[in-house]
Protein backbone atom coordinates (compact mmCIF):
# COMPACT_ATOMS: atom_id res chain seq x y z
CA UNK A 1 117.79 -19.17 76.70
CA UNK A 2 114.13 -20.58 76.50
CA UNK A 3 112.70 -17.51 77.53
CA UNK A 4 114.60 -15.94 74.95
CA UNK A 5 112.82 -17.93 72.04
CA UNK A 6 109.32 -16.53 73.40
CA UNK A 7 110.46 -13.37 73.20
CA UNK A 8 111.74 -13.45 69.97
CA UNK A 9 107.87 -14.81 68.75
CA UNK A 10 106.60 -12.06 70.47
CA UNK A 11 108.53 -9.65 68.87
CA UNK A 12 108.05 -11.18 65.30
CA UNK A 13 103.92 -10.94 66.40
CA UNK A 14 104.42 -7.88 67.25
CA UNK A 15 106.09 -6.77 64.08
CA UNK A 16 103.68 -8.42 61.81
CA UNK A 17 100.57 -7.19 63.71
């Protein structure tokens, strides 16, 4: 589920950018 978490702040980056 680690790799989960990095997507997550990728998505939120993504969102925000």
């Amino acid at each position: 589920m680690r790799h989960y978490k990095c997507h997550l702040t990728v998505t939120v980056s993504n969102l925000f950018r």
